[in-house]
Structures are given as C-alpha cells and as structure tokens.
N, C-alpha and C. Protein backbone atom coordinates (compact mmCIF):
# COMPACT_ATOMS: atom_id res chain seq x y z
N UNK A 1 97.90 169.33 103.68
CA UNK A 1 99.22 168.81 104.01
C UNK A 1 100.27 169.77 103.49
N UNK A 2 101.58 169.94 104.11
CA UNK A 2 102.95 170.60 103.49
C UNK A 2 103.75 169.73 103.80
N UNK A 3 104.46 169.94 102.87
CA UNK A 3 106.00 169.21 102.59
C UNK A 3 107.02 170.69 102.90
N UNK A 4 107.71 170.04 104.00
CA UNK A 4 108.96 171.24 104.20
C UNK A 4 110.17 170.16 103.83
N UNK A 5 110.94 171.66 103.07
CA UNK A 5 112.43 171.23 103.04
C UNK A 5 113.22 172.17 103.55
N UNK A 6 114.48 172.02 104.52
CA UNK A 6 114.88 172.83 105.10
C UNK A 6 116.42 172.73 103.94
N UNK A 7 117.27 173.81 103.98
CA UNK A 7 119.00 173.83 103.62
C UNK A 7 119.71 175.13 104.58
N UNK A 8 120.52 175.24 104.19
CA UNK A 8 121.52 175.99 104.89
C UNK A 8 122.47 175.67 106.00
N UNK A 9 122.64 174.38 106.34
CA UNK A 9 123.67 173.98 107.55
C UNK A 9 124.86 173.95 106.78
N UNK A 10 125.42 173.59 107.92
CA UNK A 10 127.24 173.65 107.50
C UNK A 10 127.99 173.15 108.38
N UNK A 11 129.63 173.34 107.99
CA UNK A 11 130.56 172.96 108.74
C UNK A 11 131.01 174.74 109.27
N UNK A 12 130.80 175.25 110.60
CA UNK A 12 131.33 176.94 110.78
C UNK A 12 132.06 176.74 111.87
N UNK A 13 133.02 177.98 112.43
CA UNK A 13 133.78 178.04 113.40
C UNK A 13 132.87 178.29 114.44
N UNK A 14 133.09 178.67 115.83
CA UNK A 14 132.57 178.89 117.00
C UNK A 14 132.84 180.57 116.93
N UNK A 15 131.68 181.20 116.68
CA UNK A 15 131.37 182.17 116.92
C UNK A 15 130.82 182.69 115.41
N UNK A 16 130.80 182.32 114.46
CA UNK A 16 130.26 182.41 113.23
C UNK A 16 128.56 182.32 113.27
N UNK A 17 128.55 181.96 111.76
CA UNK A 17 126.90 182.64 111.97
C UNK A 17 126.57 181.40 110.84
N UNK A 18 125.24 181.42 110.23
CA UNK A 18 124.38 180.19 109.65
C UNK A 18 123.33 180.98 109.57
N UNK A 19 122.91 180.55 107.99
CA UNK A 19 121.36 181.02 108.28
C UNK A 19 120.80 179.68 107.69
N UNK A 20 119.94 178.89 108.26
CA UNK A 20 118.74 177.70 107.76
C UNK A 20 117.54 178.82 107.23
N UNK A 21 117.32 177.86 106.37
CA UNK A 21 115.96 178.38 105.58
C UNK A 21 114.77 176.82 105.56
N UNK A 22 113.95 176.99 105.65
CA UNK A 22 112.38 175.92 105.16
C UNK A 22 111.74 176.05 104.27
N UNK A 23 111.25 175.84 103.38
CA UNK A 23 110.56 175.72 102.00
C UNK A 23 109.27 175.65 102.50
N UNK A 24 108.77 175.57 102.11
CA UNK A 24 107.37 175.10 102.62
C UNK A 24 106.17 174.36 101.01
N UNK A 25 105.63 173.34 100.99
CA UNK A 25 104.97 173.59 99.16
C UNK A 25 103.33 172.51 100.09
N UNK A 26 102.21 172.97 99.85
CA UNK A 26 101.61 172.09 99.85
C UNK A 26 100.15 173.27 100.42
N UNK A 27 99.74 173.05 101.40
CA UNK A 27 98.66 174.03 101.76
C UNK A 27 98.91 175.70 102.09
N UNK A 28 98.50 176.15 102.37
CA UNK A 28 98.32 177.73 102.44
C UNK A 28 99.49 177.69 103.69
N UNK A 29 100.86 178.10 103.55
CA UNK A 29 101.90 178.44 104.40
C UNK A 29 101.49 179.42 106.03
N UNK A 30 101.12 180.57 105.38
CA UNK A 30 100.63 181.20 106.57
C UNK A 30 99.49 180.92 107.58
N UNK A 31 98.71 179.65 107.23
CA UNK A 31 98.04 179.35 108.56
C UNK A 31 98.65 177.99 108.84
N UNK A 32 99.79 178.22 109.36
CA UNK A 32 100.95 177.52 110.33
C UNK A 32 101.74 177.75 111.05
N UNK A 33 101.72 177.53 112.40
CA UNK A 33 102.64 178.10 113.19
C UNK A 33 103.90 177.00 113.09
N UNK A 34 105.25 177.82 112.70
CA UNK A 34 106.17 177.34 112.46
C UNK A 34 107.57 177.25 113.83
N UNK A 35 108.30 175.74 113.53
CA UNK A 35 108.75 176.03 114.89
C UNK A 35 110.38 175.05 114.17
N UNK A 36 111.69 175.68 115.04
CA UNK A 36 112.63 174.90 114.83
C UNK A 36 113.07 173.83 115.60
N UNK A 37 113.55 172.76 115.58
CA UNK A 37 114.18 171.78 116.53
C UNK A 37 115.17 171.19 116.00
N UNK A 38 116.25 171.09 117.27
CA UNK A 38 117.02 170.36 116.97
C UNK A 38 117.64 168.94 117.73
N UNK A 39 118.29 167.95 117.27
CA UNK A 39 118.93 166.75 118.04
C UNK A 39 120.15 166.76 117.53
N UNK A 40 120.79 166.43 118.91
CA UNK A 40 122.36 166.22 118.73
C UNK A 40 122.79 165.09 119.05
N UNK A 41 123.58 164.14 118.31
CA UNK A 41 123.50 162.40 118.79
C UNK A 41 123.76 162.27 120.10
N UNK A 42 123.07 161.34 119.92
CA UNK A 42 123.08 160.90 121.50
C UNK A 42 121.77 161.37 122.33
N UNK A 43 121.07 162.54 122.17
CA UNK A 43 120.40 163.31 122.85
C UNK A 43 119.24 163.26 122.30
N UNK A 44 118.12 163.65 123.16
CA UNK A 44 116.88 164.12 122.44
C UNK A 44 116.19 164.77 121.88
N UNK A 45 115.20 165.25 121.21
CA UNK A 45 114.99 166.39 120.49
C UNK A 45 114.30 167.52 121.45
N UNK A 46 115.31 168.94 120.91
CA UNK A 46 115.37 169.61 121.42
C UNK A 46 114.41 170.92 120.82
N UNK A 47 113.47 171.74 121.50
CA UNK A 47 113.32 172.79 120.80
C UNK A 47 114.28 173.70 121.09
N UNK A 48 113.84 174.62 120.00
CA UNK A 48 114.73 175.94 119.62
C UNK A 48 114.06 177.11 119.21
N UNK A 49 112.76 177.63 118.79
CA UNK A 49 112.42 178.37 118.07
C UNK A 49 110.89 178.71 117.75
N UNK A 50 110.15 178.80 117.52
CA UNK A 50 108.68 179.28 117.15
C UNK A 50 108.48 180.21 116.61
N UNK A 51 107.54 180.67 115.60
CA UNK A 51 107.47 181.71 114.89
C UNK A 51 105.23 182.06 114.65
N UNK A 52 104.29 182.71 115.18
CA UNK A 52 103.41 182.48 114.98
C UNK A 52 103.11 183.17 113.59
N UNK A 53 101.83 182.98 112.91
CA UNK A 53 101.26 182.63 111.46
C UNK A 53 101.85 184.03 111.28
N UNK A 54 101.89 185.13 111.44
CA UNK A 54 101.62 186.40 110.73
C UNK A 54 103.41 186.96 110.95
N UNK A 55 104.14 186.58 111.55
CA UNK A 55 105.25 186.49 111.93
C UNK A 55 106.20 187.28 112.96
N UNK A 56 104.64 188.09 113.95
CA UNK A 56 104.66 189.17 114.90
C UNK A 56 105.23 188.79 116.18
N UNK A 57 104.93 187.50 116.57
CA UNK A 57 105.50 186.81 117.40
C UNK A 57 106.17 185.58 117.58
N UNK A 58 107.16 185.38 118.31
CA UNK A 58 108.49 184.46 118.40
C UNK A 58 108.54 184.13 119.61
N UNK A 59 108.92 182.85 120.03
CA UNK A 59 109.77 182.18 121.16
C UNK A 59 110.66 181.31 121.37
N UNK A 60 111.50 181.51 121.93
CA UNK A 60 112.88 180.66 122.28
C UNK A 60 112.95 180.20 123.17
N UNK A 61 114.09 178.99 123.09
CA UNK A 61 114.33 177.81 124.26
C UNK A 61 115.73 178.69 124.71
N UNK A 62 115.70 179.11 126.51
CA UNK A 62 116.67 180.12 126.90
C UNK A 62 117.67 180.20 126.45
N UNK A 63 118.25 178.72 125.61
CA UNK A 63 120.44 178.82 125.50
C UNK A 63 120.37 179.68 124.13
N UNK A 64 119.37 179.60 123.37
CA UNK A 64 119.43 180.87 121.75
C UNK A 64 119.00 182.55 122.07
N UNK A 65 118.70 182.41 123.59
CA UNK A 65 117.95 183.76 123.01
C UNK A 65 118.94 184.83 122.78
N UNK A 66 119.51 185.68 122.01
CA UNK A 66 119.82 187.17 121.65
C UNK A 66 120.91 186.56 120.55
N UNK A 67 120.85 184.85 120.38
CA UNK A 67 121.43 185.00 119.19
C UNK A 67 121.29 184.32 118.10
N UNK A 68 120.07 183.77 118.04
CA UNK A 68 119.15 182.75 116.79
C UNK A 68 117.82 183.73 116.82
N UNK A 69 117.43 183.95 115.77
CA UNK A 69 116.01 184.89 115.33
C UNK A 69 115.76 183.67 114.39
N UNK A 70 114.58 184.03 114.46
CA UNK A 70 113.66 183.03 113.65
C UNK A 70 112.39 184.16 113.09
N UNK A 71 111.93 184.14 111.74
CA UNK A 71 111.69 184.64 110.83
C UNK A 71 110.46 183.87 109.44
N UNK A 72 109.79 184.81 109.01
CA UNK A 72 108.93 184.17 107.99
C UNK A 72 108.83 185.25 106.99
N UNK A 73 108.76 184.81 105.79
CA UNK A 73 108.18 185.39 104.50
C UNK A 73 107.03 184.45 103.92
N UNK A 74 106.01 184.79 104.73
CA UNK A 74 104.55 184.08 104.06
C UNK A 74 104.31 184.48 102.52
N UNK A 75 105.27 185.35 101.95
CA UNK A 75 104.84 185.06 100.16
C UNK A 75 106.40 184.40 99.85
N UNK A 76 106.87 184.01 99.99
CA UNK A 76 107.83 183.02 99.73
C UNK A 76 108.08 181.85 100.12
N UNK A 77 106.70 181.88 101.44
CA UNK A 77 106.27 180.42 101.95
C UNK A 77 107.63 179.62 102.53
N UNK A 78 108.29 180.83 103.31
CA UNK A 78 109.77 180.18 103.45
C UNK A 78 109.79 180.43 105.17
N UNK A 79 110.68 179.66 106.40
CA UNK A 79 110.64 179.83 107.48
C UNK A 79 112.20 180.05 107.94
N UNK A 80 113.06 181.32 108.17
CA UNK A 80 114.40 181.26 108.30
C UNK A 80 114.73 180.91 110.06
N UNK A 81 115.94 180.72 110.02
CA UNK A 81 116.56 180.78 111.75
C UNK A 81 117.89 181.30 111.06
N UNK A 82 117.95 182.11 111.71
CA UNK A 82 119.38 183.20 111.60
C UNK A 82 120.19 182.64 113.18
N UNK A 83 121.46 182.33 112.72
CA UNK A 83 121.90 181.93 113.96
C UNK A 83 123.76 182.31 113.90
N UNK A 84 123.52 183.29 114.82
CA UNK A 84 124.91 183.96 115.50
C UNK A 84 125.34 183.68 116.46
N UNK A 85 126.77 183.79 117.02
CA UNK A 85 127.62 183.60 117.98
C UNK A 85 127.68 182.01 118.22
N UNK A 86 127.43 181.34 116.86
CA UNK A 86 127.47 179.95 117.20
C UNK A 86 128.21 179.01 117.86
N UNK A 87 127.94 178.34 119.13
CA UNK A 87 128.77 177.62 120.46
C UNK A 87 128.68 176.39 119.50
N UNK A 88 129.97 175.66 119.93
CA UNK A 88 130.01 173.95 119.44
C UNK A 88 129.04 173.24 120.34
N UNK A 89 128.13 173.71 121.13
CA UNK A 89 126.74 172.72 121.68
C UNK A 89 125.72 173.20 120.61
N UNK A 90 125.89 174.02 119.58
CA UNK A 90 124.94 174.11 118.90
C UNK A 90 124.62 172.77 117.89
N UNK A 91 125.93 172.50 117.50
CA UNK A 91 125.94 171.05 117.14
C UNK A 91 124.64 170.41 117.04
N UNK A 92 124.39 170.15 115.94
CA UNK A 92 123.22 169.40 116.12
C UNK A 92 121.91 169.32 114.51
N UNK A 93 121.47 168.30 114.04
CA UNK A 93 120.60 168.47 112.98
C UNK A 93 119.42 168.86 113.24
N UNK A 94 119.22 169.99 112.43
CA UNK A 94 118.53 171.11 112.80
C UNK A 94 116.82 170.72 111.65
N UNK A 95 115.72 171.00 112.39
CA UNK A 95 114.17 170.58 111.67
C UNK A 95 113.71 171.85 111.96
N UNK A 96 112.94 171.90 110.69
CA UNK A 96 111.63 172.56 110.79
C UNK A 96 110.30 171.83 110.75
N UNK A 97 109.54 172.48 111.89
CA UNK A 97 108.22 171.74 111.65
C UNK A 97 107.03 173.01 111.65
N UNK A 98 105.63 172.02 111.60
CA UNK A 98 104.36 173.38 111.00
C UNK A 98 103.61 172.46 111.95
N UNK A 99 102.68 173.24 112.92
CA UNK A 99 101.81 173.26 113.54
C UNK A 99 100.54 173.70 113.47
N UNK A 100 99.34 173.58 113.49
CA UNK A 100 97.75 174.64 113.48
C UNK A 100 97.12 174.17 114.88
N UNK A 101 98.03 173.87 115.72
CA UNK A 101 97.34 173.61 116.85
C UNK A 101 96.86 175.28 117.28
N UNK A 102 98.08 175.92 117.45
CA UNK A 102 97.64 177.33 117.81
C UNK A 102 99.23 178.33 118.39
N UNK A 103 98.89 179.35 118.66
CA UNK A 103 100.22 179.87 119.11
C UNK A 103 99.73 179.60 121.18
N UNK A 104 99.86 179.11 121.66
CA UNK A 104 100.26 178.64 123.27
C UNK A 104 101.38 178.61 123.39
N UNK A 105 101.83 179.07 124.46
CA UNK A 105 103.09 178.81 124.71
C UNK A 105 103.39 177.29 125.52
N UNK A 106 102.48 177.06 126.42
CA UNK A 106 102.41 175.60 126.22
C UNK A 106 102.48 174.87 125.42
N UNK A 107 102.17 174.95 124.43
CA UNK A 107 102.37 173.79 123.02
C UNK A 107 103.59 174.38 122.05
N UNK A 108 104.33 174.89 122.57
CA UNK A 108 105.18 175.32 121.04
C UNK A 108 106.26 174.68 121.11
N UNK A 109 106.43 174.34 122.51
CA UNK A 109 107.76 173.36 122.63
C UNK A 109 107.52 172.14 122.28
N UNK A 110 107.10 171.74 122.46
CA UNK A 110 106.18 170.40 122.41
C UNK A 110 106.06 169.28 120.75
N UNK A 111 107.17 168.71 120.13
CA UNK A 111 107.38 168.36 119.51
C UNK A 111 106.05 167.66 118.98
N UNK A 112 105.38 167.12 119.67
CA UNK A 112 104.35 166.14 119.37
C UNK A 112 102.97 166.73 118.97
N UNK A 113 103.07 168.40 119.15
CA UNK A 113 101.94 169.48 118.70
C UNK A 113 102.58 169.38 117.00
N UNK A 114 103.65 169.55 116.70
CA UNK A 114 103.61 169.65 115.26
C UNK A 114 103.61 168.81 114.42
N UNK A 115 102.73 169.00 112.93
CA UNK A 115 101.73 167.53 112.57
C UNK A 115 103.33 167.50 111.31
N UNK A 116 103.69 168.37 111.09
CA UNK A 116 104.58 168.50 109.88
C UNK A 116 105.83 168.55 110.04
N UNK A 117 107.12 167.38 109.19
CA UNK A 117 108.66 167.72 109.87
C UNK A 117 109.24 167.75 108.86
N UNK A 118 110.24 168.01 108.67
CA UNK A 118 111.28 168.17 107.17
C UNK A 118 112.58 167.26 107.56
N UNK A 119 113.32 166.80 106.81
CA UNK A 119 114.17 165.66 106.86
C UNK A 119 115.26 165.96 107.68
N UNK A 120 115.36 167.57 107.88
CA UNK A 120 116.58 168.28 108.74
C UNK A 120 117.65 168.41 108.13
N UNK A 121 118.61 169.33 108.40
CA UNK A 121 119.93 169.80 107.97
C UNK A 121 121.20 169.93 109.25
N UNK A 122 122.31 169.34 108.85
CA UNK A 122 123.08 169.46 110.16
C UNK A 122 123.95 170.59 109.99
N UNK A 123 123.92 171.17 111.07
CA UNK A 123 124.51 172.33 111.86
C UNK A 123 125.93 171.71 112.38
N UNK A 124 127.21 172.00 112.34
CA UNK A 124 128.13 171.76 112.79
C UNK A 124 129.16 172.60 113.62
N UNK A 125 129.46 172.98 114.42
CA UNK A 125 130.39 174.21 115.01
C UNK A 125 131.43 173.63 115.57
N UNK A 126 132.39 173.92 114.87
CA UNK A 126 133.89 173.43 115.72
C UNK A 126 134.23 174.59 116.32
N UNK A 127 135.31 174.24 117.64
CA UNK A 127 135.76 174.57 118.47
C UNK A 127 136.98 175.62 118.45
C-alpha cells in the first residue's frame, strides 16, 4: 500500500505558473505508475497527466500539453506537475494517484485503473 500526499496549489493569476508535488510513504515508490487528475465543481474527474515507473515516459490529456510536465524523483519518492501558462479552466482540485496496472495508454486515463488517491490540493487561477 502508499499513502500519497500532494501540496503546492494556490490562489495564481492567469498565465502564472504552480508547481504540485506528491509524497509518496508506504511501498517501493518506483514500481508505480503515477498519474494526475483533476475536478472542477460541478464537473467530473478529469485526467491530466501520467508519468511511467522509471520516469522516461509521460502522457497528457490534449488542453495541458506544452504547458504542465509531469515529473518523478524515485529517491525522493516524490511525483511533481509543473504547470505554466495557467488558464482560469485550470481551476480545479488537483490528485495524485499510483497505479501497477501497467503503462497502456488505454488505462492511464482511466481513473478507476488507479488503486491509490491523495486527498488533493486546489489549484485556483483568476482571470
């Protein structure tokens, strides 16, 4: 089992930047494929992000790509999302979760592949 804790949200302007970080404490960090999501009230949960075990490969949900990176330090057992040019639809409380289903790209979106979630941090972008 892991226990993630995510921090780093905020209140930022529209076009500013955020970096979230994930903790990770419980089984061996690097055999988990790590993934971000977010919900914005009202709405459903959204992916955003994937990161596979060794941290060589990444995938994004199209509205982040060239300006949220997502990132791992498997000896600090930590999972980042770096997030620039932030739009007020970014809006939204932001999760990390851990998966061992596998790296598919079929399953990475897929909220219900990851066995592990963290309580989330909200992301805010005014206008």
């Amino acid at each position: 089992q892991v226990q993630l804790v995510e921090s780093g949200g905020g209140l930022v302007q529209a076009g500013g930047s955020l970096r979230l970080s994930c903790a990770a404490s419980g089984r061996t960090f690097s055999s988990y494929v790590m993934g971000w999501f977010r919900q914005a009230p009202g709405k459903e949960r959204e992916f955003v992000a994937a990161i596979n075990r060794s941290g060589v490969m990444t995938y994004y949900v199209d509205s982040v790509k060239g300006r949220f990176t997502i990132s791992r330090d498997n000896a600090k057992n930590t999972v980042y999302l770096q997030m620039n040019s932030l739009k007020p639809e970014d809006t939204a409380v932001y999760y990390c979760a851990a998966q061992t289903t596998g790296w598919a790209l079929s399953n990475l979106s897929r909220g219900r592949e990851y066995h592990y979630w963290g309580q989330g941090t909200q992301v805010t972008v005014s206008s």
